[in-house]
N, C-alpha and C. Protein backbone atom coordinates (compact mmCIF):
# COMPACT_ATOMS: atom_id res chain seq x y z
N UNK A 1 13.26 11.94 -18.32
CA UNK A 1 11.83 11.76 -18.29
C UNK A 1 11.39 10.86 -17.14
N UNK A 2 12.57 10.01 -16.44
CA UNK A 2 11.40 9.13 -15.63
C UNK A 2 11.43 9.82 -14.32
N UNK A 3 12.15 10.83 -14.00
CA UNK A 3 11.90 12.07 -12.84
C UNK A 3 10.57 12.15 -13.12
N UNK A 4 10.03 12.77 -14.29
CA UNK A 4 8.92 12.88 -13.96
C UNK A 4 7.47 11.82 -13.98
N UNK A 5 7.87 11.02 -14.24
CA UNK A 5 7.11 9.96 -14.32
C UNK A 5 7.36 9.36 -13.00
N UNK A 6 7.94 9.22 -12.06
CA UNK A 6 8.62 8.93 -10.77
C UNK A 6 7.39 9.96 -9.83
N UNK A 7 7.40 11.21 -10.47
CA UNK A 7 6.67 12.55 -9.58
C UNK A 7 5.12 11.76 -9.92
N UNK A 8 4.77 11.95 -11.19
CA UNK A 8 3.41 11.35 -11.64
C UNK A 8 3.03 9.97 -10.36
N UNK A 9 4.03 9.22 -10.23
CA UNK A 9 3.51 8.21 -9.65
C UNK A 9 3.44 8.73 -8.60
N UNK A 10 4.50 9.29 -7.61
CA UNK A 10 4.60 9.75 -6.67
C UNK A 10 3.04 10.61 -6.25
N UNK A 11 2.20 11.24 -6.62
CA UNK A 11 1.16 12.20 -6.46
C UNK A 11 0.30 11.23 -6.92
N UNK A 12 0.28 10.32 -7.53
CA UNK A 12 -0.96 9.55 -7.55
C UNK A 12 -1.01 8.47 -6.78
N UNK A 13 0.12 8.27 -6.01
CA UNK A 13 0.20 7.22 -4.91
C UNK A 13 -0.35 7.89 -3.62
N UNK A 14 -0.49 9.10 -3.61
CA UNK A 14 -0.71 10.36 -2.46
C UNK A 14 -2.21 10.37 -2.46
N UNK A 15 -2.69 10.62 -3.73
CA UNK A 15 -4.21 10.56 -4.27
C UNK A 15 -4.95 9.07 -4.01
N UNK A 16 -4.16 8.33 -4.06
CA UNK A 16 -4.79 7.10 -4.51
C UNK A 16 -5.29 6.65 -2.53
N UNK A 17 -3.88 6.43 -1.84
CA UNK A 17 -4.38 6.08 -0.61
C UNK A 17 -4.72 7.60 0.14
N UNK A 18 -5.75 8.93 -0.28
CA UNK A 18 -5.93 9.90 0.34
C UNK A 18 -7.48 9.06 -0.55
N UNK A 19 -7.46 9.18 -1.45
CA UNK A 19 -9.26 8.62 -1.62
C UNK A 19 -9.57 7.84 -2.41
N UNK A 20 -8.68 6.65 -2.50
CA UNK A 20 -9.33 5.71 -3.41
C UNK A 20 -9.02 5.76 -5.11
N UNK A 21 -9.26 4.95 -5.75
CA UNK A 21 -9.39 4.38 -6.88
C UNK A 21 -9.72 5.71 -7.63
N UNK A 22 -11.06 5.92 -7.38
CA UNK A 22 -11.60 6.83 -8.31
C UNK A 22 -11.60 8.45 -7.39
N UNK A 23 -10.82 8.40 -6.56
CA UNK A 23 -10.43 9.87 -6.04
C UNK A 23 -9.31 10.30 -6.51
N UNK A 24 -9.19 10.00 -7.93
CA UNK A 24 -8.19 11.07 -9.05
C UNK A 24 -8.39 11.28 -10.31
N UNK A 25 -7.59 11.88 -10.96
CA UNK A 25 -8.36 12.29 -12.33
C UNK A 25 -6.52 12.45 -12.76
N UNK A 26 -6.11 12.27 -14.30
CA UNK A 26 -5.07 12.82 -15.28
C UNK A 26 -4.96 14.17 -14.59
N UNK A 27 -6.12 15.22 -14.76
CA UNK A 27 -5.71 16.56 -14.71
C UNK A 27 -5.37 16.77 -13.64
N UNK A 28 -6.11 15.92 -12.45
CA UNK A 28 -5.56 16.89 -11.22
C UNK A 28 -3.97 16.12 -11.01
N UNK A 29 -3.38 14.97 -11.27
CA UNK A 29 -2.15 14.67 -11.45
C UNK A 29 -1.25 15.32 -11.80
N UNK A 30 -1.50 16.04 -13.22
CA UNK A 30 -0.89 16.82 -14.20
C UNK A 30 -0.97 18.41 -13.55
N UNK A 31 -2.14 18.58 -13.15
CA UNK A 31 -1.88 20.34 -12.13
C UNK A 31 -1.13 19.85 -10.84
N UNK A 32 -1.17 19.34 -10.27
CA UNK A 32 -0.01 19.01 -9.13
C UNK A 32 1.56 18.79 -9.77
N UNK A 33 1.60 18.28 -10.38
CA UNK A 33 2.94 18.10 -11.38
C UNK A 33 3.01 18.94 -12.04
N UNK A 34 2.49 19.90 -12.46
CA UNK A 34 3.26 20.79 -13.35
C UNK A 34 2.90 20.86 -15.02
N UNK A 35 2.77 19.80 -15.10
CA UNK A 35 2.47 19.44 -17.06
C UNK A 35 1.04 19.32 -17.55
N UNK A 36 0.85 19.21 -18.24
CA UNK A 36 -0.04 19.07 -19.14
C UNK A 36 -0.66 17.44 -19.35
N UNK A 37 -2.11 17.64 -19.25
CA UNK A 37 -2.66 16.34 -19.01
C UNK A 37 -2.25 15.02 -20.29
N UNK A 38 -1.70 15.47 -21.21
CA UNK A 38 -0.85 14.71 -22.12
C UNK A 38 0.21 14.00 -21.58
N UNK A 39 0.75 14.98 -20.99
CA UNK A 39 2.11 14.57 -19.83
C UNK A 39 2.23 13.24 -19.24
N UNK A 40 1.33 12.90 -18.89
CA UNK A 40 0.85 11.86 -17.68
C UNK A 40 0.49 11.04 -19.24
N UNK A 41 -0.93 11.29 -19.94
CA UNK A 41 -0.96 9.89 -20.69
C UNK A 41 0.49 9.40 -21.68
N UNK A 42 1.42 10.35 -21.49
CA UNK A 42 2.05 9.75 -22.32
C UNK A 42 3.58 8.69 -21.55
N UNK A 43 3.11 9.11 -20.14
CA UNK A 43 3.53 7.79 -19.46
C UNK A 43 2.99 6.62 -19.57
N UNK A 44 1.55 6.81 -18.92
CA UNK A 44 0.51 5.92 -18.83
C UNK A 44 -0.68 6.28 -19.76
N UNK A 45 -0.90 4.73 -20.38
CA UNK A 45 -2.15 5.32 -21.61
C UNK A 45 -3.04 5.64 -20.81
N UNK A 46 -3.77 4.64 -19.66
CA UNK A 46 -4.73 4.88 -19.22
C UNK A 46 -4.67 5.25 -17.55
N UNK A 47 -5.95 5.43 -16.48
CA UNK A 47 -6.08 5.58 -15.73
C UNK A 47 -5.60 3.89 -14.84
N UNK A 48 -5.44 3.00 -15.27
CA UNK A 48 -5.59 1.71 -14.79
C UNK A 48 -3.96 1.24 -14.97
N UNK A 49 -3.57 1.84 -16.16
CA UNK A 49 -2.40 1.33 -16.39
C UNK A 49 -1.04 2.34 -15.29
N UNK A 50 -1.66 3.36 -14.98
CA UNK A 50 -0.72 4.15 -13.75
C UNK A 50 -1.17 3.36 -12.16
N UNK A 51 -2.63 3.51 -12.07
CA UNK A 51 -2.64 2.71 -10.69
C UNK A 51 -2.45 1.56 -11.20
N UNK A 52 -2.33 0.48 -11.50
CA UNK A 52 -1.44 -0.80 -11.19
C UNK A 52 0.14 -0.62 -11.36
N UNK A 53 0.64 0.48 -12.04
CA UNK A 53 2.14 0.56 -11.73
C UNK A 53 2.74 1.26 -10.24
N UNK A 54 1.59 2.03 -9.83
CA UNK A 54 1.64 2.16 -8.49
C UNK A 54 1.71 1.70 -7.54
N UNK A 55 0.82 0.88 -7.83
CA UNK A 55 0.78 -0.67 -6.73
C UNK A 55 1.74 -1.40 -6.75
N UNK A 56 2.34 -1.90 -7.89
CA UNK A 56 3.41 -2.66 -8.34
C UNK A 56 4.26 -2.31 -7.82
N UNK A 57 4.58 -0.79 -7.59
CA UNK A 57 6.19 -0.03 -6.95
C UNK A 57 5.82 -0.51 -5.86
N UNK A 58 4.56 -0.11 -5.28
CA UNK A 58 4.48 -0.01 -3.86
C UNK A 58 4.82 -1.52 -3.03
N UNK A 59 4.35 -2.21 -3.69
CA UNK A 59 4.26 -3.86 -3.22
C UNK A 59 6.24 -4.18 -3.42
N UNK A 60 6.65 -3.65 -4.35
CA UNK A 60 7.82 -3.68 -4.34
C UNK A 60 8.88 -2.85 -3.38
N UNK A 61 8.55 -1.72 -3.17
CA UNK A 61 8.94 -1.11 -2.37
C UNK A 61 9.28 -1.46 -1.03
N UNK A 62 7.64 -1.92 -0.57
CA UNK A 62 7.04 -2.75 0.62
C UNK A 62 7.99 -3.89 1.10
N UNK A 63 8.05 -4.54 -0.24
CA UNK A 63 9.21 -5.88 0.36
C UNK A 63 10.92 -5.65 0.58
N UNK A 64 11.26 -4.46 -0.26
CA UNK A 64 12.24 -4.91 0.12
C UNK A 64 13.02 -3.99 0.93
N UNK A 65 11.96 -2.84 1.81
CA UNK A 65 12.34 -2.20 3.43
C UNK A 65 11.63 -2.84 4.04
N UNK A 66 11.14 -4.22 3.79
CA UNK A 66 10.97 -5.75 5.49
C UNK A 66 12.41 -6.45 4.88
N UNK A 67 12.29 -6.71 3.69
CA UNK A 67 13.95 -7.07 3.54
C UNK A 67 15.07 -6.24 4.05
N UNK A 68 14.92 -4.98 4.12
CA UNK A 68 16.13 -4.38 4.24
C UNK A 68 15.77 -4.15 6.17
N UNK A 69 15.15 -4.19 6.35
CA UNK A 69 14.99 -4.48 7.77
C UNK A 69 15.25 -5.86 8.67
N UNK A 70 15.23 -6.63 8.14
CA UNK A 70 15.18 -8.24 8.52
C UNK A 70 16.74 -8.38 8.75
N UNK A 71 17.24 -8.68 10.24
CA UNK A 71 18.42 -9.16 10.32
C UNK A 71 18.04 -10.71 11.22
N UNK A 72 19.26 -11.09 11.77
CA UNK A 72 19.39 -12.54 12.03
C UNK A 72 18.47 -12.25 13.91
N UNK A 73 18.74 -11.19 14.05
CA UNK A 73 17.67 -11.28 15.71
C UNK A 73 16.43 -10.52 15.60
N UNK A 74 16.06 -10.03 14.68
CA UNK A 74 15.31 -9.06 14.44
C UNK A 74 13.70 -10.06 14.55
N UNK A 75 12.65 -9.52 14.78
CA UNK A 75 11.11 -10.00 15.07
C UNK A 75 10.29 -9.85 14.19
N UNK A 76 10.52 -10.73 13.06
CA UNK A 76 9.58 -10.25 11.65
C UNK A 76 8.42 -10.27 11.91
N UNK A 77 7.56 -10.02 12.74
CA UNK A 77 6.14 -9.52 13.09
C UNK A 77 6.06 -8.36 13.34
N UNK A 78 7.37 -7.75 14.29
CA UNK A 78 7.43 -6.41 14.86
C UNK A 78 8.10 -6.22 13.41
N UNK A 79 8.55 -6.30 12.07
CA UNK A 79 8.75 -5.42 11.17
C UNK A 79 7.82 -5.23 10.36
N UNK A 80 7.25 -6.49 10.30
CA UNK A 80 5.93 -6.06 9.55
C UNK A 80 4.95 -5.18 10.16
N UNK A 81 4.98 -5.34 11.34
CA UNK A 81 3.87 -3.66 12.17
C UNK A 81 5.03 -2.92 11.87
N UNK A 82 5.81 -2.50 11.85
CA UNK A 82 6.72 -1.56 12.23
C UNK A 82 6.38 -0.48 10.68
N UNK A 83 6.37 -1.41 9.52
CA UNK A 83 6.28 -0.94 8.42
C UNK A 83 4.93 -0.57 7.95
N UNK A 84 3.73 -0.77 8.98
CA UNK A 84 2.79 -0.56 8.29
C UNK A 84 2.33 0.75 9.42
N UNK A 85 2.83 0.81 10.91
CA UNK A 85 2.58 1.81 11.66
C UNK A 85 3.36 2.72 11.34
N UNK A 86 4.88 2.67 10.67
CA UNK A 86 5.17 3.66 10.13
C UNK A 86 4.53 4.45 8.83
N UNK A 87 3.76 3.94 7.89
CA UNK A 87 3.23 4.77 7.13
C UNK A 87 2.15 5.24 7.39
N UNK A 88 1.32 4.61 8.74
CA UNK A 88 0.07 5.58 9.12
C UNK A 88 0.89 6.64 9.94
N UNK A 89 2.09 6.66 10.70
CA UNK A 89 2.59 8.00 11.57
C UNK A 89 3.18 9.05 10.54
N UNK A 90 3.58 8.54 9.38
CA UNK A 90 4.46 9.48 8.20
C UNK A 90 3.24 10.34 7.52
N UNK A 91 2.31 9.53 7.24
CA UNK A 91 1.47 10.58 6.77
C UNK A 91 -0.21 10.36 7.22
N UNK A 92 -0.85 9.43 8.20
CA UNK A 92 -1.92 9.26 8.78
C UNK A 92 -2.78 8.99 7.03
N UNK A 93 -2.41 7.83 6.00
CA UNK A 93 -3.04 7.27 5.27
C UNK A 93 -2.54 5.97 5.30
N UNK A 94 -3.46 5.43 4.51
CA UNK A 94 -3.80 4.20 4.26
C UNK A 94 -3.07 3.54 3.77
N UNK A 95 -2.50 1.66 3.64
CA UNK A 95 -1.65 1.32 2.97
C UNK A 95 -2.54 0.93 1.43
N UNK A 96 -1.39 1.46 0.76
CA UNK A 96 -1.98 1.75 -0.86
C UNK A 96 -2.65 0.55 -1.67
N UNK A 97 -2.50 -1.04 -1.11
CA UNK A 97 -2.95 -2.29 -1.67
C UNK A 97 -4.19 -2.25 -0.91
N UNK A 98 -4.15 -1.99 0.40
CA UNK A 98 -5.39 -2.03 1.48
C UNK A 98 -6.79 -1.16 0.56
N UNK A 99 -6.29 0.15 0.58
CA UNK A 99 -7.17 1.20 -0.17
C UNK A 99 -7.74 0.72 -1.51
N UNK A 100 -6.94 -0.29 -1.86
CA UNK A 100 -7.61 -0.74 -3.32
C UNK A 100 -8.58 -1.86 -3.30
N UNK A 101 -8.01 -2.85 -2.51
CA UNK A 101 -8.40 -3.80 -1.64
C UNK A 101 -9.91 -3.36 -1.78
N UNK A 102 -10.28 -2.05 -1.11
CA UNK A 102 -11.78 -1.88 -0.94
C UNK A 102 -12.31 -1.47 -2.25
N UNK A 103 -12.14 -1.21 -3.13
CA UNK A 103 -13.00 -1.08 -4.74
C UNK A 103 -13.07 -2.30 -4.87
N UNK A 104 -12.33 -3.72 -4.75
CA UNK A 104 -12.56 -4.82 -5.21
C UNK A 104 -13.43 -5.06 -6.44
N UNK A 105 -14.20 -5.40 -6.37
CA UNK A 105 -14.78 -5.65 -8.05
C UNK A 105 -14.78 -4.42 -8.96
N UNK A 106 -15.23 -3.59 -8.56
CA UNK A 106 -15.20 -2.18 -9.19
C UNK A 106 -13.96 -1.83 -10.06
N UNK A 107 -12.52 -2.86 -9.47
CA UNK A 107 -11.46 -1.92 -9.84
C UNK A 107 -11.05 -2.68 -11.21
N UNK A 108 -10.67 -1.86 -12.32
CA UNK A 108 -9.95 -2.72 -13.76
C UNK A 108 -9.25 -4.15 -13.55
N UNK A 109 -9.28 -4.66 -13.64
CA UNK A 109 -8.75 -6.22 -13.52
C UNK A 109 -6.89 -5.83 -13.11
N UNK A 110 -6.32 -5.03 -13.74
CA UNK A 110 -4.81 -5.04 -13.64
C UNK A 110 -4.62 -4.31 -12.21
N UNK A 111 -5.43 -3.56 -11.99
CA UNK A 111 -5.42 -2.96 -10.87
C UNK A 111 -5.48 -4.03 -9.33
N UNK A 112 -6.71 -4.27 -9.56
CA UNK A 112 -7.68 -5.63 -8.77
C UNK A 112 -6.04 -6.51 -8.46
N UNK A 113 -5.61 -7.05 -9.88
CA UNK A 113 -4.64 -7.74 -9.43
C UNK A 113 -3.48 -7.69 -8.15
N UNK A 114 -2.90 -6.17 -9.02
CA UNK A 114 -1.43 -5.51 -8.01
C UNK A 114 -2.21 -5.63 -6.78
N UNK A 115 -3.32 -5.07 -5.94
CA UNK A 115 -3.52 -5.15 -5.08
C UNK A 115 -3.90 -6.84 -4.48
N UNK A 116 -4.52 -7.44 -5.16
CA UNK A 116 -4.61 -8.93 -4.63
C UNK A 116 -3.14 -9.36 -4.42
N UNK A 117 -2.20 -9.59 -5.25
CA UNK A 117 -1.07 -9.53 -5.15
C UNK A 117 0.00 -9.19 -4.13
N UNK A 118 -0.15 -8.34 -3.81
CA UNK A 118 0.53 -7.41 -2.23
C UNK A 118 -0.09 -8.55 -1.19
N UNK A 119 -1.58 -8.57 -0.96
CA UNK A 119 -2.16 -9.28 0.08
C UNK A 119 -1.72 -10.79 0.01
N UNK A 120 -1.57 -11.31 -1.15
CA UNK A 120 -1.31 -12.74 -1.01
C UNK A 120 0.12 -12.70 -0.68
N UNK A 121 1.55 -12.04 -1.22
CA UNK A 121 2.11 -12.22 -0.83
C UNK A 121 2.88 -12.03 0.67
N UNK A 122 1.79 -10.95 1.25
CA UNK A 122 1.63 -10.74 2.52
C UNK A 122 2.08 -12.07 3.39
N UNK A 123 0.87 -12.80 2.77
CA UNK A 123 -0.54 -14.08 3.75
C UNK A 123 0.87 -14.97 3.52
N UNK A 124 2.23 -14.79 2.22
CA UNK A 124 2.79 -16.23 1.88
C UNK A 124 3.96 -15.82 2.87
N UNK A 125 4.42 -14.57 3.09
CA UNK A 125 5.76 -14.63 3.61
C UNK A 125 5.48 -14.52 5.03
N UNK A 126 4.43 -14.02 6.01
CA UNK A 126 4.13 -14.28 7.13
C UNK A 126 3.81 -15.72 7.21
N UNK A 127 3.25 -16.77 6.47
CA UNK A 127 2.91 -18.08 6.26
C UNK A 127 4.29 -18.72 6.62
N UNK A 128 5.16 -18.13 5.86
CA UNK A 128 6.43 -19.29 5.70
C UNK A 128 7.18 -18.63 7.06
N UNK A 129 6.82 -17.91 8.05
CA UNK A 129 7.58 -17.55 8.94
C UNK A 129 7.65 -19.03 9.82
N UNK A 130 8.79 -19.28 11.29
CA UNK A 130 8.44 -20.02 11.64
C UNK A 130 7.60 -20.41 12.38
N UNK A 131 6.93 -21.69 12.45
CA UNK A 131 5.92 -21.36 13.27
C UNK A 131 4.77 -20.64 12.92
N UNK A 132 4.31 -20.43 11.90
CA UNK A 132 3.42 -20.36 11.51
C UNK A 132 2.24 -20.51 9.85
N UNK A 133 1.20 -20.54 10.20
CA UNK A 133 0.45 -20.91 9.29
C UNK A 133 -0.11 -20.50 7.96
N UNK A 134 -0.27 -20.49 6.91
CA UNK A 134 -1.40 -19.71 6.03
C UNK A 134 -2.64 -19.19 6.68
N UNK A 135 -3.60 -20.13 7.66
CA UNK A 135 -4.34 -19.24 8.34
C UNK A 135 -3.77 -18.20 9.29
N UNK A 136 -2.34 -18.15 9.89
CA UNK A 136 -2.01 -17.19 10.92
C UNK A 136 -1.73 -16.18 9.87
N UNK A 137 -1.35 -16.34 9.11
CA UNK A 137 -0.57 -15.17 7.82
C UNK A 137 -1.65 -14.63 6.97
N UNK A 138 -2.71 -15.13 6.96
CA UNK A 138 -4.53 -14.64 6.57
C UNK A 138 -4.51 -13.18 8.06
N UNK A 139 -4.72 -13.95 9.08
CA UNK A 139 -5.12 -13.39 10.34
C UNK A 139 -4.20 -12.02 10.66
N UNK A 140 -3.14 -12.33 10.65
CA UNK A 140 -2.26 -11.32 11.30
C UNK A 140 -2.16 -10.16 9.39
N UNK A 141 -2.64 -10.57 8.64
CA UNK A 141 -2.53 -9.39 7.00
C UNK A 141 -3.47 -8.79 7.59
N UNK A 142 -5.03 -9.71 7.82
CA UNK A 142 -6.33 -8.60 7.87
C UNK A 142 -6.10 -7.88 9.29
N UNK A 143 -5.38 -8.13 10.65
CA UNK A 143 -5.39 -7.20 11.26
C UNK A 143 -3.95 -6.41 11.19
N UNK A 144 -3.36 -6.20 10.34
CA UNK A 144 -2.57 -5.07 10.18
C UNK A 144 -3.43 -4.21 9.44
N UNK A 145 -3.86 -4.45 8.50
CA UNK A 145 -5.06 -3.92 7.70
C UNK A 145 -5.99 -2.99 8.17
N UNK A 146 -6.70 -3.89 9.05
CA UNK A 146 -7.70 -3.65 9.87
C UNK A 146 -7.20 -2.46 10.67
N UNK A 147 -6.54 -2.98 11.24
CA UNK A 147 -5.69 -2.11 12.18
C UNK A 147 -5.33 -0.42 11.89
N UNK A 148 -5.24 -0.57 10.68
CA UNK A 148 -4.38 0.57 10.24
C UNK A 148 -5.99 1.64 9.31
N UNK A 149 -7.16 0.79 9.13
CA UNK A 149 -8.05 1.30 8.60
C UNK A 149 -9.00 1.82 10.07
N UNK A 150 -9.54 1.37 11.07
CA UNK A 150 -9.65 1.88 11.91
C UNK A 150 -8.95 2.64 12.55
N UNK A 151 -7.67 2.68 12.71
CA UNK A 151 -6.74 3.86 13.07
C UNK A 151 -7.63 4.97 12.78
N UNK A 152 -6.96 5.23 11.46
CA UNK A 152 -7.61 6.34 10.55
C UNK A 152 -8.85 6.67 10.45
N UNK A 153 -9.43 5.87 10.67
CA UNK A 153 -11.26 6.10 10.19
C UNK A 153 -11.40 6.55 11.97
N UNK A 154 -10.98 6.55 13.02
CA UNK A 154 -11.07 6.95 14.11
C UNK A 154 -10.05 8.34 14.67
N UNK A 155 -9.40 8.65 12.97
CA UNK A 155 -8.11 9.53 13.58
C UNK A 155 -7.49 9.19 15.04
N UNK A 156 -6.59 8.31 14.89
CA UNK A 156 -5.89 8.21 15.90
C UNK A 156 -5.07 6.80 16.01
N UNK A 157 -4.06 6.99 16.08
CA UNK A 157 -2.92 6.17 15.71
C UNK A 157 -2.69 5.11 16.68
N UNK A 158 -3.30 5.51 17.90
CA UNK A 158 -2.72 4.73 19.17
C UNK A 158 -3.64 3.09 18.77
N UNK A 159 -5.13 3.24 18.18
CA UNK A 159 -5.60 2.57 18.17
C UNK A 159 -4.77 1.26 17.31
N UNK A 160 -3.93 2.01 16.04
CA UNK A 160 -3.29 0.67 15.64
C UNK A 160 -2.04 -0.11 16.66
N UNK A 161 -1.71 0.52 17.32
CA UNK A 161 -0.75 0.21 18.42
C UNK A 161 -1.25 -1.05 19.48
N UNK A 162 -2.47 -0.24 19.82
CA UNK A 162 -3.42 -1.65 21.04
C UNK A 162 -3.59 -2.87 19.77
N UNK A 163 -4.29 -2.60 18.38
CA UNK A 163 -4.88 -3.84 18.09
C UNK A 163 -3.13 -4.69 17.62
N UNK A 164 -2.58 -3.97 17.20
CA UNK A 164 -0.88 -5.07 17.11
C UNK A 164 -0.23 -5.04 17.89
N UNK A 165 -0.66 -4.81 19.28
CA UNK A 165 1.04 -4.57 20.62
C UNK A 165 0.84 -6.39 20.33
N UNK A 166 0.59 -7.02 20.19
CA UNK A 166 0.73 -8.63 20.36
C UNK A 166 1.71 -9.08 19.58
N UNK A 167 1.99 -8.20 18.15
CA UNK A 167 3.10 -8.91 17.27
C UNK A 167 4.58 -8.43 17.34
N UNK A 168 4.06 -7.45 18.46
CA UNK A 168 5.66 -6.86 19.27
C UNK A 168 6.64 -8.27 20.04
C-alpha cells in the first residue's frame, strides 16, 4: 500500500507546485492514480493532511540531496542554487514550500507550517554557513525563491541563472 500512497503523493506534489494549494481536488488525484476517490482519503483524511505530508517529504527530501551533495571542497551556495535550478530545468515548476509560501494565510495551519518550516530551515543552515549571517541566509532564501518564481512567471530559465551567477 505505500506504493501507492508514495504515487498519491507523488501527483499531488506535481499538482501542488503546477497550481497551488487549491489547484487540486481527491478526484483529480485519484483519476491520475488510478483508484477511487476513497483511495486517497484513506491515506489522507483530509485535503491538508496530504499537502503537509508533501511538504514534509519534500523539505526532507530537499535536505538530504544538499546533504548528499556537500563534500569537504564543495560551495554550499553553488549547491543550494544547484538544487533549486535543478528543479526549475527538470520540470520548469516551482519549489513546492515556495508555491505554498504564497497562500500564506489562506493555507490550513499544518500546511502554513511544513512550508514555513522548509524556509526557516533554509534561512538556519545558510545562516550557520561560514561567514555568514541570519540576515545573509534571509537574503540569499528570498532570492533563490525569487529567482526561481520569476524564472517561470517569465518562462525562461536563464533568468534564474543571472539573478544567482553570484552564489556560484
Amino acid at each position: 500500500m505505500s506504493g501507492k500512497r508514495d504515487e498519491i503523493m507523488d501527483v499531488a506534489e506535481r499538482m501542488i507546485r503546477t497550481h497551488g494549494y487549491n489547484g487540486f481536488s481527491f478526484r483529480e488525484i485519484a483519476a491520475e492514480v488510478g483508484v477511487k476517490s476513497a483511495s486517497v482519503h484513506y491515506h489522507f483524511a483530509t485535503k491538508a493532511d496530504l499537502a503537509a505530508a508533501v511538504a514534509r517529504r519534500f523539505r526532507e527530501r530537499f535536505e538530504a540531496e544538499l546533504a548528499e551533495r556537500s563534500t569537504a571542497d564543495s560551495n554550499p551556495l553553488s549547491d543550494w542554487r544547484d538544487l533549486f535550478r535543478g528543479a526549475l530545468a527538470d520540470d520548469g515548476l516551482m519549489c513546492l514550500c515556495g508555491i505554498l509560501a504564497v497562500g500564506g494565510n489562506d493555507l490550513p495551519l499544518e500546511v502554513a507550517q511544513e512550508a514555513r518550516q522548509f524556509m526557516l530551515d533554509g534561512i538556519d543552515a545558510i545562516s550557520n554557513l561560514d561567514g555568514f549571517s541570519a540576515e545573509d541566509g534571509a537574503r540569499i532564501m528570498a532570492q533563490l525563491e525569487g529567482a526561481m518564481l520569476l524564472a517561470r512567471s517569465l518562462g525562461d530559465p536563464t533568468v534564474f541563472d543571472k539573478a544567482t551567477r553570484h552564489l556560484v
